[in-house]
PDB file of N, CA and C in Angstrom:
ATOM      1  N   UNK A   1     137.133  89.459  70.744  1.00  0.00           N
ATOM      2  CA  UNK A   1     136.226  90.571  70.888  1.00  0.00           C
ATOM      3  C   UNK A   1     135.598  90.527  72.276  1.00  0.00           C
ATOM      4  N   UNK A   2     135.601  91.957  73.024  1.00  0.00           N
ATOM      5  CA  UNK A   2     135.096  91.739  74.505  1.00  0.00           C
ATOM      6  C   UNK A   2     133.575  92.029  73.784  1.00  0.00           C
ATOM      7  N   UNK A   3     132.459  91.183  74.828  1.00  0.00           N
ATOM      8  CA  UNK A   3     131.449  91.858  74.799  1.00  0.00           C
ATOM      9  C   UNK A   3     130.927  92.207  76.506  1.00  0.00           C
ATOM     10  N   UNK A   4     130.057  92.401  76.419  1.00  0.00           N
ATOM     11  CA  UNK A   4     129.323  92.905  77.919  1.00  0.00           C
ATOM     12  C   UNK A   4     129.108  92.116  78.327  1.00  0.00           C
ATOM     13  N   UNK A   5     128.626  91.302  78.151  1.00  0.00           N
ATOM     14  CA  UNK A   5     128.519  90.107  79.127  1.00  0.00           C
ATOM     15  C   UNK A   5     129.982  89.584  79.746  1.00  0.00           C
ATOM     16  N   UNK A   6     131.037  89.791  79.321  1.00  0.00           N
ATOM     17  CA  UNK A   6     132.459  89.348  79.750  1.00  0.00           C
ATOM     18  C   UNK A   6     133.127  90.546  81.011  1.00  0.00           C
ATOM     19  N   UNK A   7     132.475  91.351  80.844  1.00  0.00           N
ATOM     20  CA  UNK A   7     132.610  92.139  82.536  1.00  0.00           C
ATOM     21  C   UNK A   7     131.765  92.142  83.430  1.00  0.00           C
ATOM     22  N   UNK A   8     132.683  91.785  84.120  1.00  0.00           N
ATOM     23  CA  UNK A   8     131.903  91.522  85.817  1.00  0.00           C
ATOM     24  C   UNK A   8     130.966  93.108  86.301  1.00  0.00           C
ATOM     25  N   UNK A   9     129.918  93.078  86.811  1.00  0.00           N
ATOM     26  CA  UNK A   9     129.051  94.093  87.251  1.00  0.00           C
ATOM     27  C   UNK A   9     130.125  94.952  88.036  1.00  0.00           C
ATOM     28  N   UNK A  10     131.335  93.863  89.075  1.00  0.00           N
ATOM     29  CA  UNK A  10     131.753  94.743  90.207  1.00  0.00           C
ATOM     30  C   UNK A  10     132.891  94.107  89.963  1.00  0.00           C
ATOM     31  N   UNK A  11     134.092  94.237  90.365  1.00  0.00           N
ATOM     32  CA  UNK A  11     135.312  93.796  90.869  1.00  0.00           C
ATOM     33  C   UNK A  11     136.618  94.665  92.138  1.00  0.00           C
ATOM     34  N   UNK A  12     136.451  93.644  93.165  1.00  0.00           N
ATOM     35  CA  UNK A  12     137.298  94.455  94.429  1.00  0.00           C
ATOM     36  C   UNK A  12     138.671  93.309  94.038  1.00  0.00           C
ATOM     37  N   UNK A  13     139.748  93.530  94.034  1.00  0.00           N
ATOM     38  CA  UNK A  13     141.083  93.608  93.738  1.00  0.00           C
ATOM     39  C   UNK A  13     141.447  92.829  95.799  1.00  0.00           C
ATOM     40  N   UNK A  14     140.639  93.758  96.581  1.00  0.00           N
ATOM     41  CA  UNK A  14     140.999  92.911  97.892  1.00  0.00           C
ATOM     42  C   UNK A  14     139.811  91.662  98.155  1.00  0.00           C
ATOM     43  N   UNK A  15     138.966  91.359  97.063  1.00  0.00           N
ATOM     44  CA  UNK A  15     138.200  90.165  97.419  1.00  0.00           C
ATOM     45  C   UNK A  15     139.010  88.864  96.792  1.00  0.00           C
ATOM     46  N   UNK A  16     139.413  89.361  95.648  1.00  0.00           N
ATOM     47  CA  UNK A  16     139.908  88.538  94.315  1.00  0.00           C
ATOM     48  C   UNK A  16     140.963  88.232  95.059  1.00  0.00           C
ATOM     49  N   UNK A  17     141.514  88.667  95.915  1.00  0.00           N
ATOM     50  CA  UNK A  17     143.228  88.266  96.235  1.00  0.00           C
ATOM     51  C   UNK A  17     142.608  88.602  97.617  1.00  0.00           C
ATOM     52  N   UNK A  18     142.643  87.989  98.408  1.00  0.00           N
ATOM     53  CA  UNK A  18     142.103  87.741  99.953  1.00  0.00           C
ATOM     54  C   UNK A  18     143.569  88.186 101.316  1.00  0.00           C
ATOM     55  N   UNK A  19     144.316  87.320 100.274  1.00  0.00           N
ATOM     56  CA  UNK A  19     145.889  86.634 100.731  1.00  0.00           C
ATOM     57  C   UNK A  19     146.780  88.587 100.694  1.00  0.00           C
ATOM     58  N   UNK A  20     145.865  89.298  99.696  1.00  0.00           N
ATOM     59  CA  UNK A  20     146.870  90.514 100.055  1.00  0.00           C
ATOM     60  C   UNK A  20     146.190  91.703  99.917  1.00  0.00           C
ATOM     61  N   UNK A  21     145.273  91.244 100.777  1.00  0.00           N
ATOM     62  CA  UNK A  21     143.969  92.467 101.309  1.00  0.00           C
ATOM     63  C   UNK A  21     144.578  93.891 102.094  1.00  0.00           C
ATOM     64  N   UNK A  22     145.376  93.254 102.909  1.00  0.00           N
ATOM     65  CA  UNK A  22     146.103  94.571 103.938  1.00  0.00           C
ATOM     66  C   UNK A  22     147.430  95.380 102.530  1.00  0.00           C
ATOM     67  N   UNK A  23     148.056  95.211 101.957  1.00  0.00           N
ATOM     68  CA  UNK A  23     148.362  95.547 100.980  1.00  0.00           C
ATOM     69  C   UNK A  23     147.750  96.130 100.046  1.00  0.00           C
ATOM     70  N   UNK A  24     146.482  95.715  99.543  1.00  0.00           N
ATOM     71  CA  UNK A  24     145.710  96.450  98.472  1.00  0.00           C
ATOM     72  C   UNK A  24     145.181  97.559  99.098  1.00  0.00           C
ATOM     73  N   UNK A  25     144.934  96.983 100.104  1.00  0.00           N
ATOM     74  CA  UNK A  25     143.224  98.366 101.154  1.00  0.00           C
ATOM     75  C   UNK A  25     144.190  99.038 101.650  1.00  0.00           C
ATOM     76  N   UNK A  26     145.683  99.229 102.079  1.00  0.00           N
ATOM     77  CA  UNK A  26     146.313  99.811 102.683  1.00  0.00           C
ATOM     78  C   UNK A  26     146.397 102.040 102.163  1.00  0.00           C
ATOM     79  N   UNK A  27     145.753 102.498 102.759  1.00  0.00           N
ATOM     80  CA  UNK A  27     145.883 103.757 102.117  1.00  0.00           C
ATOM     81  C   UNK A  27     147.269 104.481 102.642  1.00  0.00           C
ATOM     82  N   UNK A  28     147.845 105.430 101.498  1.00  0.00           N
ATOM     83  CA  UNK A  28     148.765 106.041 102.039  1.00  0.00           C
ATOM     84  C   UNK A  28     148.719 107.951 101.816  1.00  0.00           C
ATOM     85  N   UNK A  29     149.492 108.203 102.206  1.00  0.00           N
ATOM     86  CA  UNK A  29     148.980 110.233 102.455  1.00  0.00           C
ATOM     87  C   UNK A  29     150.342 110.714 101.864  1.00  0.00           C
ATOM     88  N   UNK A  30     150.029 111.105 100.738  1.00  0.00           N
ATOM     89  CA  UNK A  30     150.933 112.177  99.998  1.00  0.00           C
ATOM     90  C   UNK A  30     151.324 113.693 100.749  1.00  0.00           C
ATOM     91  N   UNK A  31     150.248 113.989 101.371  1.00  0.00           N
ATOM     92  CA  UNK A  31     150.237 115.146 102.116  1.00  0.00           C
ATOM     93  C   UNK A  31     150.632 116.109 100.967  1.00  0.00           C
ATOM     94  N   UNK A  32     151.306 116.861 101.382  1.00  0.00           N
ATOM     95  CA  UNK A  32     151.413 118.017 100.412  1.00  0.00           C
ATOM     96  C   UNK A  32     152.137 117.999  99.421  1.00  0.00           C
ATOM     97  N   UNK A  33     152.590 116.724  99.010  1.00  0.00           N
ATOM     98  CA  UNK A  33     154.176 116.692  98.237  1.00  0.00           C
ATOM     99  C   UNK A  33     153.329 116.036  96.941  1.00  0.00           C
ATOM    100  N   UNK A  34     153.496 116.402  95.782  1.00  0.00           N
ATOM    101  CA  UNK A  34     152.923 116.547  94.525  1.00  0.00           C
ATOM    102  C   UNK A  34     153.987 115.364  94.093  1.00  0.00           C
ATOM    103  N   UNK A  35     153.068 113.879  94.102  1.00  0.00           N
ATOM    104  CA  UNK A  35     153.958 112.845  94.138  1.00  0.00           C
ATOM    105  C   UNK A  35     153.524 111.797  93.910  1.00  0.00           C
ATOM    106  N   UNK A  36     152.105 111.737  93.065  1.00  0.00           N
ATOM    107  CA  UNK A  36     151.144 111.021  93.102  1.00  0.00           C
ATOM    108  C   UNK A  36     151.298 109.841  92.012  1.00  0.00           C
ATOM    109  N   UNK A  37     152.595 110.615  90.974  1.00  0.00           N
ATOM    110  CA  UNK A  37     153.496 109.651  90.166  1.00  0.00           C
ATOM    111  C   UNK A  37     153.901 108.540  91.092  1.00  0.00           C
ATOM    112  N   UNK A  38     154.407 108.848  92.119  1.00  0.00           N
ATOM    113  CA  UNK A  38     155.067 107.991  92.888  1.00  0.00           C
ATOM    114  C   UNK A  38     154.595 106.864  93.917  1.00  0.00           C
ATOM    115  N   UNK A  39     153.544 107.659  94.468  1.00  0.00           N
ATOM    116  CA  UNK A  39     152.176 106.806  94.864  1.00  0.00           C
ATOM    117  C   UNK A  39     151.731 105.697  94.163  1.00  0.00           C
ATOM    118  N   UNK A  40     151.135 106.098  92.811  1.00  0.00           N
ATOM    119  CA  UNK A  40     150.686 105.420  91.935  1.00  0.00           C
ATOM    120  C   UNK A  40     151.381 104.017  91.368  1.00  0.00           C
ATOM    121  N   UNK A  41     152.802 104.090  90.730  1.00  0.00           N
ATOM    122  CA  UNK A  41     153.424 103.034  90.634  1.00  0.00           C
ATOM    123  C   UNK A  41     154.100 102.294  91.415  1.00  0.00           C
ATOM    124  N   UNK A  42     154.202 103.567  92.750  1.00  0.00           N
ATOM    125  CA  UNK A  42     154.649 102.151  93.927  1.00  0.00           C
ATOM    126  C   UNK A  42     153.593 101.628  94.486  1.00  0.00           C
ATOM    127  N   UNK A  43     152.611 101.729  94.459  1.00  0.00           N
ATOM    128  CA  UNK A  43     151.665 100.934  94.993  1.00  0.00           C
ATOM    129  C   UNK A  43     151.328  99.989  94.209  1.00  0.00           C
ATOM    130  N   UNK A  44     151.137 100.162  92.505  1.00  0.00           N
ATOM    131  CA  UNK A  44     150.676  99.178  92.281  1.00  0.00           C
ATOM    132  C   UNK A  44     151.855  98.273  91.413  1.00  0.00           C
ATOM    133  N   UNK A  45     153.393  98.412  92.097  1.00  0.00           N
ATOM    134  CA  UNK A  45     154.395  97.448  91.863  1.00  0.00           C
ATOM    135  C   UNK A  45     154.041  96.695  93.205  1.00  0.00           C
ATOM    136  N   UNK A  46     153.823  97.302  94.255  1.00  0.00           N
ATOM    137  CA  UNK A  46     153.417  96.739  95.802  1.00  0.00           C
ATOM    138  C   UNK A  46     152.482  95.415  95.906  1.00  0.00           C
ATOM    139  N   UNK A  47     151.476  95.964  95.309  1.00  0.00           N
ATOM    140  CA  UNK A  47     150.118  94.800  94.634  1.00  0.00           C
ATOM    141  C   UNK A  47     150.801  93.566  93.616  1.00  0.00           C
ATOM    142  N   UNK A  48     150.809  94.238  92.604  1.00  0.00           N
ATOM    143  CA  UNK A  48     151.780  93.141  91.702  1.00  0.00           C
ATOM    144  C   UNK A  48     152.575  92.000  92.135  1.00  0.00           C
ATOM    145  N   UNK A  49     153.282  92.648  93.222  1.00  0.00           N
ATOM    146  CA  UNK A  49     154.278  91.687  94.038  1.00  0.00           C
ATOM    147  C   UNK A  49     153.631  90.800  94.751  1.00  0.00           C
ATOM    148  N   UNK A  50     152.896  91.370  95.460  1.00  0.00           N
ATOM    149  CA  UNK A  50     151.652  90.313  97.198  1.00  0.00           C
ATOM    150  C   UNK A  50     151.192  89.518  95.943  1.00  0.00           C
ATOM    151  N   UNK A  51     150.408  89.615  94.803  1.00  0.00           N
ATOM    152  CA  UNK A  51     149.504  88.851  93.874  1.00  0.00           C
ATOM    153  C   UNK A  51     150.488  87.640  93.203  1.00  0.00           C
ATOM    154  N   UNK A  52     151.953  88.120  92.505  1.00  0.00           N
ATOM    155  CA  UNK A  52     152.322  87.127  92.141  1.00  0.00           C
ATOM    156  C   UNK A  52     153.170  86.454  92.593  1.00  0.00           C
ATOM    157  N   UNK A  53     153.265  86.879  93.894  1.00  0.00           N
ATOM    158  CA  UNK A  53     153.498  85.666  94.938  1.00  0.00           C
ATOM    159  C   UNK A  53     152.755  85.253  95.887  1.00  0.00           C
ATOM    160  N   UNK A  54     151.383  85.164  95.473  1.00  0.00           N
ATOM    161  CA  UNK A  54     150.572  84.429  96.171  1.00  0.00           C
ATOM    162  C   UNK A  54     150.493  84.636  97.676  1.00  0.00           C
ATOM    163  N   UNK A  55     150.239  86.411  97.779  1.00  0.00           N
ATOM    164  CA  UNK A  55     150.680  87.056  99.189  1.00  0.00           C
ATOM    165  C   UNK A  55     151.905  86.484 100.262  1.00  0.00           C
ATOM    166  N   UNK A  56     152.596  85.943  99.691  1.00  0.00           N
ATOM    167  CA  UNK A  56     154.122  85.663 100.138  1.00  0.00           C
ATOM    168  C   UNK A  56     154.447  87.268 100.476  1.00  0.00           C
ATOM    169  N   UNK A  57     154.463  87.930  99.577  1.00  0.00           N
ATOM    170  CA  UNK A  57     155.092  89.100  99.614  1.00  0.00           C
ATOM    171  C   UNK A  57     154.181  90.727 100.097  1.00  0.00           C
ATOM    172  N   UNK A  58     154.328  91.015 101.392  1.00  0.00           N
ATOM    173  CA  UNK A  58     153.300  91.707 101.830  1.00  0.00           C
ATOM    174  C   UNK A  58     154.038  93.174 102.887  1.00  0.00           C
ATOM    175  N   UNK A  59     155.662  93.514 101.839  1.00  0.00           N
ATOM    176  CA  UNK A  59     155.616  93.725 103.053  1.00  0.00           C
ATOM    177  C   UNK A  59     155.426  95.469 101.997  1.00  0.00           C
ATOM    178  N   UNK A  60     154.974  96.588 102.835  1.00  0.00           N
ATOM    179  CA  UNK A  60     154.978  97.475 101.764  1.00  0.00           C
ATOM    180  C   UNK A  60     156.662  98.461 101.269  1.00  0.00           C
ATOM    181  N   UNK A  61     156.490  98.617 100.103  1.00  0.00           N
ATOM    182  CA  UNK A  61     156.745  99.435  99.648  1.00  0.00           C
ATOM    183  C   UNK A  61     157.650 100.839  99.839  1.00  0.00           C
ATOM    184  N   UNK A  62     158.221 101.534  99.762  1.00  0.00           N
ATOM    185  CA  UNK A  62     158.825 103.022 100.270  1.00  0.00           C
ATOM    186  C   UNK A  62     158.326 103.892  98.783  1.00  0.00           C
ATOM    187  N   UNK A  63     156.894 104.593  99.554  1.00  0.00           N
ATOM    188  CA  UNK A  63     157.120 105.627  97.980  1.00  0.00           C
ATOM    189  C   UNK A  63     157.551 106.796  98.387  1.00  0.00           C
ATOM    190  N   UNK A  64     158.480 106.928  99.535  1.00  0.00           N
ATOM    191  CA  UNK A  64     159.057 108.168  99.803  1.00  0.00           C
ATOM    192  C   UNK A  64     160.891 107.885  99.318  1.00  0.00           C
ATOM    193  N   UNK A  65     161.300 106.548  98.923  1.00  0.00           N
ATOM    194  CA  UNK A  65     161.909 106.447  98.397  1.00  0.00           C
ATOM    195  C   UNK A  65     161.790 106.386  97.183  1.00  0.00           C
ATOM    196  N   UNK A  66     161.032 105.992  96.290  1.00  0.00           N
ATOM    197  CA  UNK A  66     161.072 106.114  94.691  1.00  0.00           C
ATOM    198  C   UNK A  66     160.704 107.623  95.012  1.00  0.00           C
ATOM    199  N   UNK A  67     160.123 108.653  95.283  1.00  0.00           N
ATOM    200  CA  UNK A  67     159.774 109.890  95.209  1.00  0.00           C
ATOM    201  C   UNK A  67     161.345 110.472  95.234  1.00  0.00           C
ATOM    202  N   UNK A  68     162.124 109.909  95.948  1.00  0.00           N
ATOM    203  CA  UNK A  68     163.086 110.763  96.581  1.00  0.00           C
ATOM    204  C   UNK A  68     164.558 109.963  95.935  1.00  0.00           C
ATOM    205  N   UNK A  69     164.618 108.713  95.269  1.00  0.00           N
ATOM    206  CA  UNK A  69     165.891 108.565  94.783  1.00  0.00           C
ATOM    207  C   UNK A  69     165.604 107.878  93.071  1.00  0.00           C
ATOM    208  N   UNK A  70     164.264 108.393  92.859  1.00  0.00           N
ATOM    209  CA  UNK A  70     164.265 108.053  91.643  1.00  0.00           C
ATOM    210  C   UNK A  70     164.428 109.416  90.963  1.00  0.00           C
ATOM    211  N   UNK A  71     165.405 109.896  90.725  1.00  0.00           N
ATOM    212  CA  UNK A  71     165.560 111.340  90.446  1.00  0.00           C
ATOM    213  C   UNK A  71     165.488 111.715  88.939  1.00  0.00           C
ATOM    214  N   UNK A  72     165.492 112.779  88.827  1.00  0.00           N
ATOM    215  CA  UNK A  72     165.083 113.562  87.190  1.00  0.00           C
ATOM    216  C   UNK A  72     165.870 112.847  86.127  1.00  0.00           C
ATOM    217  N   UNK A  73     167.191 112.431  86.894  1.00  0.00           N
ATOM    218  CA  UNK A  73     168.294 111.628  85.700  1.00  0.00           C
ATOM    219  C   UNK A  73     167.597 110.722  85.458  1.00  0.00           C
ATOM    220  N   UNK A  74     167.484 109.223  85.880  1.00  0.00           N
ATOM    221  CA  UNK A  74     166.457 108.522  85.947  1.00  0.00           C
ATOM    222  C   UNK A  74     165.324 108.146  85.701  1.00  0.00           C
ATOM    223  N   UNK A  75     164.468 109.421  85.814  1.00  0.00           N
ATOM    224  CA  UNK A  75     163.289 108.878  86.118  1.00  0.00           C
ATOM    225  C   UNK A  75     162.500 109.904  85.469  1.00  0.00           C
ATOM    226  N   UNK A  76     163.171 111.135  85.051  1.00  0.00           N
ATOM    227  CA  UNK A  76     162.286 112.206  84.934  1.00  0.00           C
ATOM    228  C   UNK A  76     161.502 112.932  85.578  1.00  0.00           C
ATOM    229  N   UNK A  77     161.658 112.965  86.708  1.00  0.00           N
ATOM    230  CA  UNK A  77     161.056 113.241  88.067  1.00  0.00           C
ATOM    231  C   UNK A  77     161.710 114.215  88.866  1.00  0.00           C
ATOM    232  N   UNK A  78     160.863 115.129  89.462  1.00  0.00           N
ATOM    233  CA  UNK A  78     161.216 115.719  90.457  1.00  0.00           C
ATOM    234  C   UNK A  78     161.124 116.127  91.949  1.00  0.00           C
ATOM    235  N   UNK A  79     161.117 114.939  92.040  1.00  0.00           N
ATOM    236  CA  UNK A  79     160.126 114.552  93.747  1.00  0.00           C
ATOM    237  C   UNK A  79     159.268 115.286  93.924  1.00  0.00           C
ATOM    238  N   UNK A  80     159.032 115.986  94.722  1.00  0.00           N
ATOM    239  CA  UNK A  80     157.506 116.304  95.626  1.00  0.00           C
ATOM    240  C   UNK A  80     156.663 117.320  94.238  1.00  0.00           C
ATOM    241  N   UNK A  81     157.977 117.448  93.136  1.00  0.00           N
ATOM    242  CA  UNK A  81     157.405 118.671  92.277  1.00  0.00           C
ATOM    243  C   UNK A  81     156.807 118.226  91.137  1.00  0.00           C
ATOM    244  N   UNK A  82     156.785 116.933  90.892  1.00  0.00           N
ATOM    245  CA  UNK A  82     156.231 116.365  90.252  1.00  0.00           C
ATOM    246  C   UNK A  82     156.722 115.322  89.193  1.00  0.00           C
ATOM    247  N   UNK A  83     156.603 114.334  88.342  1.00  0.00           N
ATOM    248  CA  UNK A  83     157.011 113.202  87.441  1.00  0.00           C
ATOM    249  C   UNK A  83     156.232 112.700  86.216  1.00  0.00           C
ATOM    250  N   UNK A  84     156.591 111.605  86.256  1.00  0.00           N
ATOM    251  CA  UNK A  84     156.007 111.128  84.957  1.00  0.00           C
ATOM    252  C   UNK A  84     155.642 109.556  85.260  1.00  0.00           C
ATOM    253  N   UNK A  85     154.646 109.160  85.085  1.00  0.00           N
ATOM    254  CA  UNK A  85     154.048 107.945  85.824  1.00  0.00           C
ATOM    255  C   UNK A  85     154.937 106.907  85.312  1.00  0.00           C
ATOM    256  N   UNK A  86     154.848 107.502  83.965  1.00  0.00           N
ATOM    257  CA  UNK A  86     155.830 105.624  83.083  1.00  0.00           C
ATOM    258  C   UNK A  86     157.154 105.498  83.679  1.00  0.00           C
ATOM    259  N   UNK A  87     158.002 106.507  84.169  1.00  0.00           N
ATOM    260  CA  UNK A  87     159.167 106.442  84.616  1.00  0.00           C
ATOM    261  C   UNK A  87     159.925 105.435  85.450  1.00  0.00           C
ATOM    262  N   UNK A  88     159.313 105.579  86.826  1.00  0.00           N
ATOM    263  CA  UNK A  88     159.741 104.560  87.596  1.00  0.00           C
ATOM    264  C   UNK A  88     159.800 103.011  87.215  1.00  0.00           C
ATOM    265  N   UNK A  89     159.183 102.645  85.998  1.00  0.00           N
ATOM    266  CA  UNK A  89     159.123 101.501  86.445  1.00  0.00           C
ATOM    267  C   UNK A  89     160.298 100.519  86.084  1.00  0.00           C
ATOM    268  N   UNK A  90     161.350 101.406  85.033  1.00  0.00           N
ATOM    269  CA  UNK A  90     162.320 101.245  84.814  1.00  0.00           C
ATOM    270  C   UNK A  90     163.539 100.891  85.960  1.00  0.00           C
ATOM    271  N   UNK A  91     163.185 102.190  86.574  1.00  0.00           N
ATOM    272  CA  UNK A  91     164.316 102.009  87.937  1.00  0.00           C
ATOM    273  C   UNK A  91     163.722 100.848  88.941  1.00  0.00           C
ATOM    274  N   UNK A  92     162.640 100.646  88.724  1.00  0.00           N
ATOM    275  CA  UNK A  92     162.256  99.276  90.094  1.00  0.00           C
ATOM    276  C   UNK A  92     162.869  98.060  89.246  1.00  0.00           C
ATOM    277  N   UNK A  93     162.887  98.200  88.024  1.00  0.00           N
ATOM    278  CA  UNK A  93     163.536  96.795  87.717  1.00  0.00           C
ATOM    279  C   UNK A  93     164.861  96.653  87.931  1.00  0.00           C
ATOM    280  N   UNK A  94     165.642  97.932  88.022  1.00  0.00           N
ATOM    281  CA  UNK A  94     166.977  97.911  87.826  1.00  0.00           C
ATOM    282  C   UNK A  94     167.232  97.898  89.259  1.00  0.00           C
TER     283      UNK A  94
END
């Protein structure tokens, strides 16, 4: 059982992991392309990676490639036109 006292007041994700600060804080620009599916799980497969390798792994990401070759067959997705968040994460494993 959680109670309140078991959450932290604050938590930064680039304090907790120091080692993959430029990775976490790193912002990126969708610009106009309705792709935020794609944003979303490549960034935080991006994080995942720097964290469980102990920022070994820092280098970023292509979410203009999962946007762009994780396609509707796949992924359910239609690049800039929009997706489905759960999708990709299938194709990053494969």
């Amino acid at each position: 059982m959680l109670v309140s006292d078991d959450v932290p007041e604050s938590f930064d994700a680039r304090t907790a992991w120091p080692e993959c600060e430029s990775v976490i804080n790193h912002v990126r620009d969708q610009s106009n392309c309705g792709s935020c599916w794609a944003h979303g799980t490549t960034e935080a497969l991006n994080d995942r990676l720097c964290i469980s390798t102990g920022g070994n792994f820092t280098t970023l990401l292509s979410v203009a490639d999962t946007t762009a070759c994780c396609n509707f067959v796949q992924c359910q997705s239609m690049g800039c036109n929009g997706g489905q968040v759960g999708s990709p994460w299938g194709w990053f494993k494969r």
